[in-house]
Protein backbone atom coordinates (compact mmCIF):
# COMPACT_ATOMS: atom_id res chain seq x y z
CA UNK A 1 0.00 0.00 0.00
CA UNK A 2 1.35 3.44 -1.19
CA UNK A 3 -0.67 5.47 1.32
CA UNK A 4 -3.29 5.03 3.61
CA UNK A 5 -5.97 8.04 4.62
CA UNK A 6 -7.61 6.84 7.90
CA UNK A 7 -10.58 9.21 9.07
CA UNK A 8 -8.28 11.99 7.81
CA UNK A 9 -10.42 15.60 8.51
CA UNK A 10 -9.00 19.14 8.55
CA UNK A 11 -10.28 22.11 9.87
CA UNK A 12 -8.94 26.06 10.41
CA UNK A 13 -10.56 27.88 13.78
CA UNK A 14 -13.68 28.69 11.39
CA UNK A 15 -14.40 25.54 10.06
CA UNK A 16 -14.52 21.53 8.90
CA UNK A 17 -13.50 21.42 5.34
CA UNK A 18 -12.50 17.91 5.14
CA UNK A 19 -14.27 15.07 7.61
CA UNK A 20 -14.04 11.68 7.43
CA UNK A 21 -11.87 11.02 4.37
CA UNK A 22 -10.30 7.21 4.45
CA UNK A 23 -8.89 5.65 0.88
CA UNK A 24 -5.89 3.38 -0.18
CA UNK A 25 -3.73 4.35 -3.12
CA UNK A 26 -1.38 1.24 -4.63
CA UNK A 27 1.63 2.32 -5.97
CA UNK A 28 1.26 2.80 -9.86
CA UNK A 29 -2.50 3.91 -9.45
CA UNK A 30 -3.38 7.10 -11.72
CA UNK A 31 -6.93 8.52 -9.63
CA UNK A 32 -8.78 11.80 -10.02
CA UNK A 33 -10.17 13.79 -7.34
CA UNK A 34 -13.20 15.70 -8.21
CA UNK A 35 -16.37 17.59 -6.97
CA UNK A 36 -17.56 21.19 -6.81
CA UNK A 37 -15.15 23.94 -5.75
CA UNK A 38 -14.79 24.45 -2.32
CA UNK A 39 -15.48 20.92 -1.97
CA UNK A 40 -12.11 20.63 -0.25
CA UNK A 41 -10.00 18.77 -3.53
CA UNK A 42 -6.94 20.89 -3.09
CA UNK A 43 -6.77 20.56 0.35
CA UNK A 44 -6.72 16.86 0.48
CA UNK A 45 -3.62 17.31 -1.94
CA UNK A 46 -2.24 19.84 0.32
CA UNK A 47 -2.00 17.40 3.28
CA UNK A 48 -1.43 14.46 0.82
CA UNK A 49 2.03 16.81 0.16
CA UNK A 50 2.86 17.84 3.97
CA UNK A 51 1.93 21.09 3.15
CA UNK A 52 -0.56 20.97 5.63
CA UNK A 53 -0.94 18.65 8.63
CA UNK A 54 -4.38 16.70 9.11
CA UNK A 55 -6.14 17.65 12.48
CA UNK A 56 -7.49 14.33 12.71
CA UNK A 57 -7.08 11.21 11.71
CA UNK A 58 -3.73 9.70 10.06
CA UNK A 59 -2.22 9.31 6.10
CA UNK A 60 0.56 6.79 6.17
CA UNK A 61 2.95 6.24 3.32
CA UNK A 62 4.77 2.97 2.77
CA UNK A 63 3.11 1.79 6.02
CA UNK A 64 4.57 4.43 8.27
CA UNK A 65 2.92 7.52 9.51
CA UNK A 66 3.59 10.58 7.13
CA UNK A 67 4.65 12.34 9.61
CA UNK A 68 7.90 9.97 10.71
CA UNK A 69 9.60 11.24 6.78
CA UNK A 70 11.80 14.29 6.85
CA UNK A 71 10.01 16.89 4.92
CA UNK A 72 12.86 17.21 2.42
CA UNK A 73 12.92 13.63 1.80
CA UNK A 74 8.79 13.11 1.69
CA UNK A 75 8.67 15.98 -0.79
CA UNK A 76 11.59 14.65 -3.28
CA UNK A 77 8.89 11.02 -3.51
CA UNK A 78 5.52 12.72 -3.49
CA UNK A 79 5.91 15.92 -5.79
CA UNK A 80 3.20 18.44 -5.64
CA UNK A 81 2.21 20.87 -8.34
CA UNK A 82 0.39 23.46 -8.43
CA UNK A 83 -2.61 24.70 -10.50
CA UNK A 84 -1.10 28.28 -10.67
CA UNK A 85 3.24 27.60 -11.85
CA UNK A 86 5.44 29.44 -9.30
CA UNK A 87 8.90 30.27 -10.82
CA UNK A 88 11.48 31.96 -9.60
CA UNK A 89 15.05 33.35 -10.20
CA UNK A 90 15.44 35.01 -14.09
CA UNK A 91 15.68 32.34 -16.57
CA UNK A 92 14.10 29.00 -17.29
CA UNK A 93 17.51 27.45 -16.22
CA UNK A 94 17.39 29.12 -12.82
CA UNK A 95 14.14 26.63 -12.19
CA UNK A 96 15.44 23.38 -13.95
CA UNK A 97 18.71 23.83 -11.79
CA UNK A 98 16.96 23.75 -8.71
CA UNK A 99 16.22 20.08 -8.41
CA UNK A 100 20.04 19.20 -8.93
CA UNK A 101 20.80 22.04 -6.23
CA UNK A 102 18.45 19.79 -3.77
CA UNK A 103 20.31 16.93 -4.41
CA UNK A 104 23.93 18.34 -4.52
CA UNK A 105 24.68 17.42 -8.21
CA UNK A 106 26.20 19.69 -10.90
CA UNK A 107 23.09 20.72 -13.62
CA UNK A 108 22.83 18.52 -16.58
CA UNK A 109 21.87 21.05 -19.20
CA UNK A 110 21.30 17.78 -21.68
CA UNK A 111 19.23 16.08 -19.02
CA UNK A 112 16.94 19.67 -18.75
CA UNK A 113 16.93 20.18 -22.63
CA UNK A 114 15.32 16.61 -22.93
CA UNK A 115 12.48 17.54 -20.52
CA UNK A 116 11.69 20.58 -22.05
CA UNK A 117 11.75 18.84 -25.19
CA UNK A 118 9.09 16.25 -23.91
CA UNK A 119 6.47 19.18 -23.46
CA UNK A 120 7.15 20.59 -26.92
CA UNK A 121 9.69 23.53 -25.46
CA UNK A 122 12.62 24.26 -27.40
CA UNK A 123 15.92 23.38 -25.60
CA UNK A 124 16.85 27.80 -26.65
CA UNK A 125 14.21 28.25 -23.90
CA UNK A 126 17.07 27.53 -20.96
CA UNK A 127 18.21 31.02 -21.07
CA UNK A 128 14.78 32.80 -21.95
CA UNK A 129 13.81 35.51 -18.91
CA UNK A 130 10.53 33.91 -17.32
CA UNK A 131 9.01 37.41 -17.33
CA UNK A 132 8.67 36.42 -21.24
CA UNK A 133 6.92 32.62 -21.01
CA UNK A 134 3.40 32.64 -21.75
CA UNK A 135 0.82 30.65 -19.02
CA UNK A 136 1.33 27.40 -20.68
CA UNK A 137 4.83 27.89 -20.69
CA UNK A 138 4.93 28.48 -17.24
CA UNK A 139 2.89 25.54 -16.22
CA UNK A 140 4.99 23.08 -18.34
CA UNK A 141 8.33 24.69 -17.07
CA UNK A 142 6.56 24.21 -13.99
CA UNK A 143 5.80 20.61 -14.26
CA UNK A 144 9.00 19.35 -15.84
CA UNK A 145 11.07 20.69 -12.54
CA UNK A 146 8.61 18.50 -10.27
CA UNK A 147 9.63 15.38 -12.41
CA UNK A 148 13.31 16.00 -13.66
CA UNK A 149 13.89 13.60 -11.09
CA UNK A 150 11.12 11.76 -11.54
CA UNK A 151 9.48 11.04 -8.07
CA UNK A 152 6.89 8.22 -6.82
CA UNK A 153 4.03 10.29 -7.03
CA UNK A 154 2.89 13.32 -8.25
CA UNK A 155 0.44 15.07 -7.34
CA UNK A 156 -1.23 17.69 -9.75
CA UNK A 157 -4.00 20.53 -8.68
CA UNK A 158 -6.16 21.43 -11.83
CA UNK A 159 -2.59 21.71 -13.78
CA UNK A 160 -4.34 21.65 -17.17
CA UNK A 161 -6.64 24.75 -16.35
CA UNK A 162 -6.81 27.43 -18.92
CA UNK A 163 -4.54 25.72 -21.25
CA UNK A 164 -4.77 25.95 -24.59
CA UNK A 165 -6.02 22.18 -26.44
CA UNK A 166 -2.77 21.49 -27.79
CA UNK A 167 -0.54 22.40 -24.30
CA UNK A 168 -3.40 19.84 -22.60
CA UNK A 169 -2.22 17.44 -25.02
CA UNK A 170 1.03 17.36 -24.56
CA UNK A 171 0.62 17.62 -20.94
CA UNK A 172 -1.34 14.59 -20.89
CA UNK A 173 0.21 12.54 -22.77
CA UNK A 174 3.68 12.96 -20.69
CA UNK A 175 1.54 12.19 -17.73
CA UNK A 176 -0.06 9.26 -18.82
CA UNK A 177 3.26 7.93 -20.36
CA UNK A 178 5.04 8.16 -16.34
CA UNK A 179 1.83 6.72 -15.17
CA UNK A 180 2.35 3.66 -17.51
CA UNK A 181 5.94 3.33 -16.08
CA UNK A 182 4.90 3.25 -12.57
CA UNK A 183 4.27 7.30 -11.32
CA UNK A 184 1.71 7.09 -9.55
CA UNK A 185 -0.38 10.15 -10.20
CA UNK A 186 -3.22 11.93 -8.36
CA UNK A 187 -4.88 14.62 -10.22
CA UNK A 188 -7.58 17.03 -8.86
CA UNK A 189 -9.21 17.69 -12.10
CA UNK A 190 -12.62 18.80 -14.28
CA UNK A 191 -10.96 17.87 -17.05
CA UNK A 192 -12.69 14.68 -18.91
CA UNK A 193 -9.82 13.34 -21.15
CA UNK A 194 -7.88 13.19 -17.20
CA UNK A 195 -11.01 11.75 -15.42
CA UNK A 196 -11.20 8.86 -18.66
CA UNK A 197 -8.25 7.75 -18.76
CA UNK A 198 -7.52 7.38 -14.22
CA UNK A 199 -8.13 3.74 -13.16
CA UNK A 200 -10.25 5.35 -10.21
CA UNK A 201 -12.88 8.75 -9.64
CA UNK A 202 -13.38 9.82 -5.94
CA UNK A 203 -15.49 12.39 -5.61
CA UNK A 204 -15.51 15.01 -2.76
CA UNK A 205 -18.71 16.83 -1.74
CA UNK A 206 -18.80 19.65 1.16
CA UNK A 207 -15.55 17.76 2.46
CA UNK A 208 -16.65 14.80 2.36
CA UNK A 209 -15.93 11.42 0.08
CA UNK A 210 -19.25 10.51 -1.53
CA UNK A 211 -18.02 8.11 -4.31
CA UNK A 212 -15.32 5.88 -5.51
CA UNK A 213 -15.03 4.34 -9.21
């Protein structure tokens, strides 16, 4: 078992937003997460990525609690993305040298070119300002430094919102490609080519799981 939610709930000093929520995830599993917004989708991510802590209940991971993993560790195997791309520094490079900085190792300009090349960039784009990348740019830049080093899961929050049809495309089909080599993926998503193709639909009402597929 990859993880384990057991009567996992969250709430802030003004209220529940999730209650309840227990599901297993096997390693190499590719589920979506949907419901209405506010249902609480992105949250469940959120604590799925230690970015938040549950206040009840426990998620394990591998069999142990979540909370036994260093942070750094947890976060290099479950890689979360967001549905609005943060970059930083000035250039593309400045993002795709990060996850070699994590690890201590020199950047592999060859090893960056090829991911950018797998979302349709051109390998030029290392040294192009990020001020100048347009929103599906961003997002694939984005999305290429979560899996550079490819983790065991990755976790994706509506990543294929307000792209174009052909960036959705592309996104998807590098996604489902690591899927069918064993990423597990977890995708909060209103997308239907994403909800067709996962192996499993939960569905989250008003914090709350009300279906699984």
């Amino acid at each position: 078992m990859l993880f384990s939610l057991d009567h996992v709930g969250y709430r802030t000093p003004d209220r529940e937003i999730l209650t309840d929520i227990s599901f297993n995830v096997d390693a190499g599993e590719y589920i979506t997460i949907s419901g209405p917004s506010g249902s609480g989708k992105s949250t469940l991510l959120r604590l799925l990525a230690t970015l938040l802590t549950p206040t009840s209940g426990q998620i394990t991971y591998h069999d142990q609690p979540q909370s036994s993993y260093p942070k750094t560790t947890y976060r290099q195997a479950v890689s979360y993305c967001f549905q609005q791309p943060s970059l930083f520094g000035d250039t593309v490079q400045d993002n795709l040298a990060f996850p070699f900085e994590l690890r201590n190792q020199p950047f592999d300009a060859a090893k960056a070119q090829a991911a950018l090349a797998q979302v349709d960039l051109p390998t030029s784009m290392l040294t192009k300002p990020i001020t100048e990348l347009s929103g599906g740019e961003k997002q694939r830049v984005a999305l290429i430094r979560n899996l550079l080093f490819e983790p065991d899961v990755i976790l994706l929050d509506e990543v294929t919102t307000g792209l174009d049809a052909a960036t959705k495309t592309i996104v998807h089909e590098l996604i489902e490609g690591l899927n069918q080599k064993g990423l597990t993926v977890l995708a909060v998503t209103h997308d239907e080519t994403e909800i067709n193709v996962a192996h499993r639909l939960l569905t989250i009402t008003a914090g709350r799981l009300e279906a699984a597929q």
